[in-house]
N, C-alpha and C. Protein backbone atom coordinates (compact mmCIF):
# COMPACT_ATOMS: atom_id res chain seq x y z
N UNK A 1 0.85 -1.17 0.00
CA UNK A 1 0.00 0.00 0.00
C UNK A 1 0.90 1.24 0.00
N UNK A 2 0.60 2.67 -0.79
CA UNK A 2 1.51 3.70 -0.65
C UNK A 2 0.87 4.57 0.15
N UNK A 3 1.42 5.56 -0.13
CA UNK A 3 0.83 6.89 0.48
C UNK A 3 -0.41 7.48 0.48
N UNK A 4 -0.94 7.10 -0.69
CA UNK A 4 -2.66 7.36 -1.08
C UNK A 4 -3.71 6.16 -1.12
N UNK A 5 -3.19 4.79 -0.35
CA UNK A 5 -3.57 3.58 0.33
C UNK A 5 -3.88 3.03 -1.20
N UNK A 6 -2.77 2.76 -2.09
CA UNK A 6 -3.80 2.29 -3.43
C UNK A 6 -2.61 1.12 -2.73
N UNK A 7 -3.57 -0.04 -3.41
CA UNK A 7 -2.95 -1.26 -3.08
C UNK A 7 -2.52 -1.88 -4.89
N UNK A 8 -1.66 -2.80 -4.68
CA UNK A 8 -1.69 -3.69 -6.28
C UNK A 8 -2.66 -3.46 -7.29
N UNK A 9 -3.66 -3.76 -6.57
CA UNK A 9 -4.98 -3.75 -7.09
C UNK A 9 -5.38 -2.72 -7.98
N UNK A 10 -5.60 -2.07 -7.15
CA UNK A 10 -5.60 -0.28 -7.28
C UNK A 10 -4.81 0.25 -8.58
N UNK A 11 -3.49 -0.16 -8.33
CA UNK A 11 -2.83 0.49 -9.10
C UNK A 11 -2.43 -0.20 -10.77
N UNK A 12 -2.66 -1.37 -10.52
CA UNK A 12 -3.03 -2.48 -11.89
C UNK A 12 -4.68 -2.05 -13.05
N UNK A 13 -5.33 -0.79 -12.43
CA UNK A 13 -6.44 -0.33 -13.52
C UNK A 13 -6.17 1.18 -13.69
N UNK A 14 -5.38 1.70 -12.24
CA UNK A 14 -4.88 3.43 -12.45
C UNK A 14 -4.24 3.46 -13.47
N UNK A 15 -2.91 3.10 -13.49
CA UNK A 15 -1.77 3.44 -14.20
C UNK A 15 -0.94 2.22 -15.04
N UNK A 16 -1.55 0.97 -14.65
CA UNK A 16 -0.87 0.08 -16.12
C UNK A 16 -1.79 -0.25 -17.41
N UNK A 17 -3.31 0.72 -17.10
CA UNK A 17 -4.22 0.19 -18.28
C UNK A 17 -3.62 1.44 -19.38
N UNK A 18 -2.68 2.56 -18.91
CA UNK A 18 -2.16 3.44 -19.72
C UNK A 18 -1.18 2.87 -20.73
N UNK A 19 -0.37 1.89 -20.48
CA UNK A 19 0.45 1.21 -21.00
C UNK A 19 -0.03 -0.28 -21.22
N UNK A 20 -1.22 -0.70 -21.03
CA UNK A 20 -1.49 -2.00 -21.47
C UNK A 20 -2.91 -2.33 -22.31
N UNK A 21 -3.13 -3.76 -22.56
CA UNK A 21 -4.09 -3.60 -23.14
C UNK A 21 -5.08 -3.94 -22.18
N UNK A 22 -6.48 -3.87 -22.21
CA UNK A 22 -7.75 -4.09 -21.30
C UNK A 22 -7.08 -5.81 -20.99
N UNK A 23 -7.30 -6.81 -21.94
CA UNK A 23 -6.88 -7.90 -21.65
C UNK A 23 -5.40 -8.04 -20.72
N UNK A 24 -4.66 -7.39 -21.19
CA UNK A 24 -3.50 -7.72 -20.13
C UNK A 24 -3.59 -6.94 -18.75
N UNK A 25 -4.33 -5.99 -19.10
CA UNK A 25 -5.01 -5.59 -17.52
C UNK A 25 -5.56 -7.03 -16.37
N UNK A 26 -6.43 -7.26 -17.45
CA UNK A 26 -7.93 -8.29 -16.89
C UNK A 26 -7.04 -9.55 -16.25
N UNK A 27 -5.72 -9.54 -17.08
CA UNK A 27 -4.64 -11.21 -16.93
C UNK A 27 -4.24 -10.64 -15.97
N UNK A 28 -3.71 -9.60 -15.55
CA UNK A 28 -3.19 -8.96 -14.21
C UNK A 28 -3.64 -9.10 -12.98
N UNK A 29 -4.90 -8.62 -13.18
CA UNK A 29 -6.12 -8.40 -11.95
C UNK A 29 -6.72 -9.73 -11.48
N UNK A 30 -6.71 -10.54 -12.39
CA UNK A 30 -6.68 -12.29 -12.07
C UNK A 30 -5.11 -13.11 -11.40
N UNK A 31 -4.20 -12.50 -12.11
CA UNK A 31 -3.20 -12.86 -11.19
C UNK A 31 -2.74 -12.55 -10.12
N UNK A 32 -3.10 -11.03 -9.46
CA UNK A 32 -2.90 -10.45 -8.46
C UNK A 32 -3.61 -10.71 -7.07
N UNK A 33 -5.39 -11.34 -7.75
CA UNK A 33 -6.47 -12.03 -7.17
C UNK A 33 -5.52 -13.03 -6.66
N UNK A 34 -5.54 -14.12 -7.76
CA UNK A 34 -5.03 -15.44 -7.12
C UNK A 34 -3.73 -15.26 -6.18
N UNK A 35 -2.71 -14.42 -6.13
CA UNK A 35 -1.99 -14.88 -5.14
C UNK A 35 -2.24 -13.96 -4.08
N UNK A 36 -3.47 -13.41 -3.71
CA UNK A 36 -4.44 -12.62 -2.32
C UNK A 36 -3.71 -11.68 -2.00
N UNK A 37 -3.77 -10.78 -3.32
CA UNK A 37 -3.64 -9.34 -3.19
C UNK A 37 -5.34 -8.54 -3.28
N UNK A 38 -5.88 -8.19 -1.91
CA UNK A 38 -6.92 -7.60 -1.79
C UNK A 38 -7.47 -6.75 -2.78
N UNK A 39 -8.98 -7.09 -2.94
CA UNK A 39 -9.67 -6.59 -4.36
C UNK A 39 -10.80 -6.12 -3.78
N UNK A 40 -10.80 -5.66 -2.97
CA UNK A 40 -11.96 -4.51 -2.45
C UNK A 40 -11.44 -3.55 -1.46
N UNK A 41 -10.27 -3.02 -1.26
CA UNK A 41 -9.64 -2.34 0.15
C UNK A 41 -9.60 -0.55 -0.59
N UNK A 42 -10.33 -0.17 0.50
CA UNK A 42 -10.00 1.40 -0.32
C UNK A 42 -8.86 1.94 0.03
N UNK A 43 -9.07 3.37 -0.84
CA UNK A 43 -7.82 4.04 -0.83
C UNK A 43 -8.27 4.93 0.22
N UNK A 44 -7.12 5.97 0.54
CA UNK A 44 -7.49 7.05 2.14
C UNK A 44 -8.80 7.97 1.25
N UNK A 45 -9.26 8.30 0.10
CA UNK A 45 -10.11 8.60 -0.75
C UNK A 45 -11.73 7.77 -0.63
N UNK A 46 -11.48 6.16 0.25
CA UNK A 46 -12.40 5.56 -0.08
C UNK A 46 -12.77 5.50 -1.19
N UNK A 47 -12.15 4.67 -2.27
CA UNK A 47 -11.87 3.65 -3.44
C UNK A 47 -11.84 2.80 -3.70
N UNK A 48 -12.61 1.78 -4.17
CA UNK A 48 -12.31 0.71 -4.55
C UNK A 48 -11.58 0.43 -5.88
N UNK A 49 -10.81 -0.28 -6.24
CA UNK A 49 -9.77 -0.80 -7.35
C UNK A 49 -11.05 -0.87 -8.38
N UNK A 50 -12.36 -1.25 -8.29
CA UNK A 50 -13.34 -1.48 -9.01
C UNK A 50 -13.85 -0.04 -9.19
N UNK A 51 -14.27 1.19 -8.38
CA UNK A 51 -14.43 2.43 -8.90
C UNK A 51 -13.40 3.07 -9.24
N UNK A 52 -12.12 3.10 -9.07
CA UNK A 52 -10.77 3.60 -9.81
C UNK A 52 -11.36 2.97 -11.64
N UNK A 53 -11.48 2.16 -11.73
CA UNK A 53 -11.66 0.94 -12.96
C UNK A 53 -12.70 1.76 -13.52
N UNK A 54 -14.03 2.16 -13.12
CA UNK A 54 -14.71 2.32 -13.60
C UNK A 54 -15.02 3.78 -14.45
N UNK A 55 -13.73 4.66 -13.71
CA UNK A 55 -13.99 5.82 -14.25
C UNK A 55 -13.08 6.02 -15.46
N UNK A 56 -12.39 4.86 -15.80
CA UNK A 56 -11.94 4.58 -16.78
C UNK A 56 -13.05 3.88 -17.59
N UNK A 57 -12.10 3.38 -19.15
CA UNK A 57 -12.48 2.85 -20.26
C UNK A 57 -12.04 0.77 -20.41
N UNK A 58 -11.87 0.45 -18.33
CA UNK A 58 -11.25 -0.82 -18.68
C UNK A 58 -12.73 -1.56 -17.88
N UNK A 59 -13.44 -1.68 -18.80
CA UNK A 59 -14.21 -2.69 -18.39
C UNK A 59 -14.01 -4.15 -18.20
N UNK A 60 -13.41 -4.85 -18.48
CA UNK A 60 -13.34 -6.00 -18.45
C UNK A 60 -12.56 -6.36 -17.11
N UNK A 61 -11.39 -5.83 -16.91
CA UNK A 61 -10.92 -6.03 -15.42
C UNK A 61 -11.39 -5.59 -14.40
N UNK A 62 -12.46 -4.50 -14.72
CA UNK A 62 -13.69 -4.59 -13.49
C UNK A 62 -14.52 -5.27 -13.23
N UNK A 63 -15.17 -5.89 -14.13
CA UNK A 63 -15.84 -6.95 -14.46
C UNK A 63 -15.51 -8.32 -13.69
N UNK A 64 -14.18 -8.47 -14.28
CA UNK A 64 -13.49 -9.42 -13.36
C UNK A 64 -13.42 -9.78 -11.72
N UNK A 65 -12.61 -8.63 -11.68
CA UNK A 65 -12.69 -8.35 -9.96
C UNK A 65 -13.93 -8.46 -9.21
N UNK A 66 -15.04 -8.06 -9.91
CA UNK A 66 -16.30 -8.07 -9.12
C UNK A 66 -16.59 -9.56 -9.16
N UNK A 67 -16.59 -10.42 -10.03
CA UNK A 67 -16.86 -11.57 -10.30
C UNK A 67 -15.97 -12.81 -9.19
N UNK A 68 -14.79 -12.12 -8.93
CA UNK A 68 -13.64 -12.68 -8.57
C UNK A 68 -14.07 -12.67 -6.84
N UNK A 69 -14.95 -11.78 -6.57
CA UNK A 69 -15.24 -11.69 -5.67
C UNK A 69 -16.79 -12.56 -4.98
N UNK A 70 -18.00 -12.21 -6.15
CA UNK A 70 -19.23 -12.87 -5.98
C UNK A 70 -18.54 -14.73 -6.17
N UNK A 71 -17.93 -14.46 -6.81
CA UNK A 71 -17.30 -16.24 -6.69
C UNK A 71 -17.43 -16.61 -5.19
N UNK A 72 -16.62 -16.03 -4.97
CA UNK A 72 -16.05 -15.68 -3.62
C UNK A 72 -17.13 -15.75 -2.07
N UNK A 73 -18.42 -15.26 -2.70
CA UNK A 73 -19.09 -15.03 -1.67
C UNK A 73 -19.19 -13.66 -1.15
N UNK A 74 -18.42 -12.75 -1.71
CA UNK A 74 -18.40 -11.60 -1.21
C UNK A 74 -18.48 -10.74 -2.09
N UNK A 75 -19.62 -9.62 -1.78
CA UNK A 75 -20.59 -9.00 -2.50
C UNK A 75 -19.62 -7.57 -2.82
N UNK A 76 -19.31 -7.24 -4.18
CA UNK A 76 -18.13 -5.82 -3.77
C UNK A 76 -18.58 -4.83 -3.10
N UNK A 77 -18.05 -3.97 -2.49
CA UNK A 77 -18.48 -2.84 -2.03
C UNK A 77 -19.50 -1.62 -2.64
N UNK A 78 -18.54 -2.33 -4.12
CA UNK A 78 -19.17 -1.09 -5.24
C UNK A 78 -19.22 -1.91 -6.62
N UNK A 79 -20.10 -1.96 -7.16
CA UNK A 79 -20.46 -3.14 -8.11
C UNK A 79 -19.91 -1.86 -9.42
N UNK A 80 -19.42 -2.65 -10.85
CA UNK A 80 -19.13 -1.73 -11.78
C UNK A 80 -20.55 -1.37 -12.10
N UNK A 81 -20.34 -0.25 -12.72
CA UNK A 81 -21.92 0.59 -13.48
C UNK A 81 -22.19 -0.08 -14.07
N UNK A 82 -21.75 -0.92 -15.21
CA UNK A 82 -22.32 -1.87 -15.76
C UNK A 82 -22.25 -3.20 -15.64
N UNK A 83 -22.62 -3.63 -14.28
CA UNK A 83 -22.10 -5.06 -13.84
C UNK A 83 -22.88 -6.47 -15.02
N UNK A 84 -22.66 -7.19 -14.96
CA UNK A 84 -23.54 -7.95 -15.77
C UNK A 84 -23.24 -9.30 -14.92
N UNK A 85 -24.04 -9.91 -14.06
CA UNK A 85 -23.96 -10.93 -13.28
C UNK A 85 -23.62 -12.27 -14.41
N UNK A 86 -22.38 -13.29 -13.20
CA UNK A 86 -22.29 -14.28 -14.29
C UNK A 86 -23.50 -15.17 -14.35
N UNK A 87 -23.38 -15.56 -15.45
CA UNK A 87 -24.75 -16.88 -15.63
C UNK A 87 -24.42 -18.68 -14.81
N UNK A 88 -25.54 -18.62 -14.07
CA UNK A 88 -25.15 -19.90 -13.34
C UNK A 88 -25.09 -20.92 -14.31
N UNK A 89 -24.29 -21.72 -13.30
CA UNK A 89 -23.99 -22.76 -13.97
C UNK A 89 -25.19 -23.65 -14.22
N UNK A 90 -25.01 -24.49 -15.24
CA UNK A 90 -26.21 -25.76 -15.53
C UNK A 90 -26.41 -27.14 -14.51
C-alpha cells in the first residue's frame, strides 16, 4: 500500500491500463487475485480498485474483480456501473 492507500490492485487499472491492453489488464487483476492481493480495500479517498476501474475505459478487469469476488461469496463494495452478473452454472 503507498501513500494514497492504493494497493496492487488499485494500481493495476490506475496506471498500467495506460500502458497496457484491457486484456493484459484483466490477466493482471486475475493474477494479483489469485496470489491474495486484496480486491476490495479502499484508498485514504475511499476507493475501490473497481471504482478507480470504472472511471476509466477498462471494463473487463472490473468486471473481473467483481466476479472474482461474488465467486467468492463476497458481494463488492461497489459493483461496476455496468455489472452484468455471471450466468449460473447448468
Amino acid at each position: 500500500m503507498d501513500d494514497f492507500g492504493f494497493t496492487a490492485m488499485h494500481e493495476s487499472v490506475n496506471r498500467t491500463g495506460q500502458a497496457a491492453t484491457e486484456m493484459q489488464v484483466t490477466e493482471l487483476a486475475q493474477y494479483l487475485a489469485d496470489i491474495g492481493v486484496p480486491i476490495d480495500e479502499e484508498d485514504i479517498r475511499h476507493r475501490t480498485a473497481i471504482q478507480l476501474g470504472d472511471l476509466s475505459s477498462l471494463d473487463m478487469p472490473i468486471q473481473r474483480m467483481a466476479d472474482i469476488l461474488v465467486s467468492r461469496g463476497i458481494p463488492p463494495k461497489h459493483f461496476p456501473k455496468e455489472y452484468i452478473k455471471p450466468a449460473a452454472a447448468p
